[in-house]
Protein backbone atom coordinates (compact mmCIF):
# COMPACT_ATOMS: atom_id res chain seq x y z
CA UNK A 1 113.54 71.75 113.62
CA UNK A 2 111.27 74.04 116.01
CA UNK A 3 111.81 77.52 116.65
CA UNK A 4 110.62 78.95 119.61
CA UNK A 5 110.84 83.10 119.75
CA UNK A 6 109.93 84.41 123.11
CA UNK A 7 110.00 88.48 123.48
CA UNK A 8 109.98 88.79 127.53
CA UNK A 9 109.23 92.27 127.08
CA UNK A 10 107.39 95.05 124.19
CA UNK A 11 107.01 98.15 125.62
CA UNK A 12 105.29 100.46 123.20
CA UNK A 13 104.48 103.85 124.58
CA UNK A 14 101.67 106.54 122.58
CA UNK A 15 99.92 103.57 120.51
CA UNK A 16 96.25 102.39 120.98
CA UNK A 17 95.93 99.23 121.77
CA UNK A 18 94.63 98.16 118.57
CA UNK A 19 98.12 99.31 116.87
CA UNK A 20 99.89 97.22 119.50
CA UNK A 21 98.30 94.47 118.19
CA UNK A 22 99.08 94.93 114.81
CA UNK A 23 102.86 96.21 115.57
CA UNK A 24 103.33 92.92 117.47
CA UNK A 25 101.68 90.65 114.98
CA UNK A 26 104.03 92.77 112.51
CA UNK A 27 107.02 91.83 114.30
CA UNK A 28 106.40 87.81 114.98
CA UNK A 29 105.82 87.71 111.19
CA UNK A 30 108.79 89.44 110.12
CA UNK A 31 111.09 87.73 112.58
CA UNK A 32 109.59 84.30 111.29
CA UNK A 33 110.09 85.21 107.57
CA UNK A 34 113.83 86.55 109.20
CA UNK A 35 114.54 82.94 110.60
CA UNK A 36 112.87 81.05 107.83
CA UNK A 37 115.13 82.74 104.79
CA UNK A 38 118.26 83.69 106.54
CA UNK A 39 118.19 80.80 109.06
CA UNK A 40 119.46 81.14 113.02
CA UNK A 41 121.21 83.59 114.42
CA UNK A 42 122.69 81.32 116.77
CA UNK A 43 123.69 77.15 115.79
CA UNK A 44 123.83 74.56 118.63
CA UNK A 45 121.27 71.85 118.19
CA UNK A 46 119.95 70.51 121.54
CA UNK A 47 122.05 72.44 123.37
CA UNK A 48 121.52 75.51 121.65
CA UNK A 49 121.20 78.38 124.38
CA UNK A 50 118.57 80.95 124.59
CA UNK A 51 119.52 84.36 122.65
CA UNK A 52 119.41 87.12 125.04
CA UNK A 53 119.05 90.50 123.16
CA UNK A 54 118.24 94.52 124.08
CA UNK A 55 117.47 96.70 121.34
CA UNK A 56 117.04 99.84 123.63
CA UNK A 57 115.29 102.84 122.07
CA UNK A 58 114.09 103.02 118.48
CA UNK A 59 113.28 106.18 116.39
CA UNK A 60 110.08 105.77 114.67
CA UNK A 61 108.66 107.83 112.24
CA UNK A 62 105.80 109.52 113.78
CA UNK A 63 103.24 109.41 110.63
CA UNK A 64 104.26 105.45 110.28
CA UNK A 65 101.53 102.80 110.21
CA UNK A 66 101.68 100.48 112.63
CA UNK A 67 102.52 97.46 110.12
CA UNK A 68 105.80 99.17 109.11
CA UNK A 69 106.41 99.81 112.95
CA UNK A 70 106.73 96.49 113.16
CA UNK A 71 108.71 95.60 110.68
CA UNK A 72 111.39 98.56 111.64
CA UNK A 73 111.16 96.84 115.17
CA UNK A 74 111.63 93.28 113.96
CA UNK A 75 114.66 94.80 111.51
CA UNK A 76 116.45 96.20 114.76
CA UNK A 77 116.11 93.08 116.97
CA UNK A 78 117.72 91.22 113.33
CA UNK A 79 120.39 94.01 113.78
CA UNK A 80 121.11 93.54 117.08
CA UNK A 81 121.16 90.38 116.84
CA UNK A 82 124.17 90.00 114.30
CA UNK A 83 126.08 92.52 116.57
């Protein structure tokens, strides 16, 4: 079976672009680990139907590293996702 995870859109305001890097490598990794140990979110074989989801606004710690940014981001879109 192939997954295929496609975020349309990260906006991620007050970060360097070297921490956007790392908060969106953070957050592909986590969701993979996600899918990989607690399987889909949503069944349907070959007609399975993309997953639309909108976290809106997080609260992030302001003194967080950017891995564990990602992780908190990847944890809402799990969230949200199970809504």
């Amino acid at each position: 079976m192939k997954v295929n995870v496609e975020i349309d859109k990260l906006v991620l305001h007050g970060f360097g672009v070297s921490d956007q890097k790392i908060i969106s490598a953070a957050i592909e990794k986590e969701l993979s680990r996600l899918i990989r140990e607690e399987g889909l979110w949503q069944k349907g074989g070959e007609n399975a139907r993309p997953i639309v989801l909108s976290v809106g606004s997080l609260s992030l710690e302001t003194a967080a590293k950017p891995q564990a940014i990602g992780l908190q981001v990847a944890h809402a879109i799990r969230k949200t996702s199970t809504q």
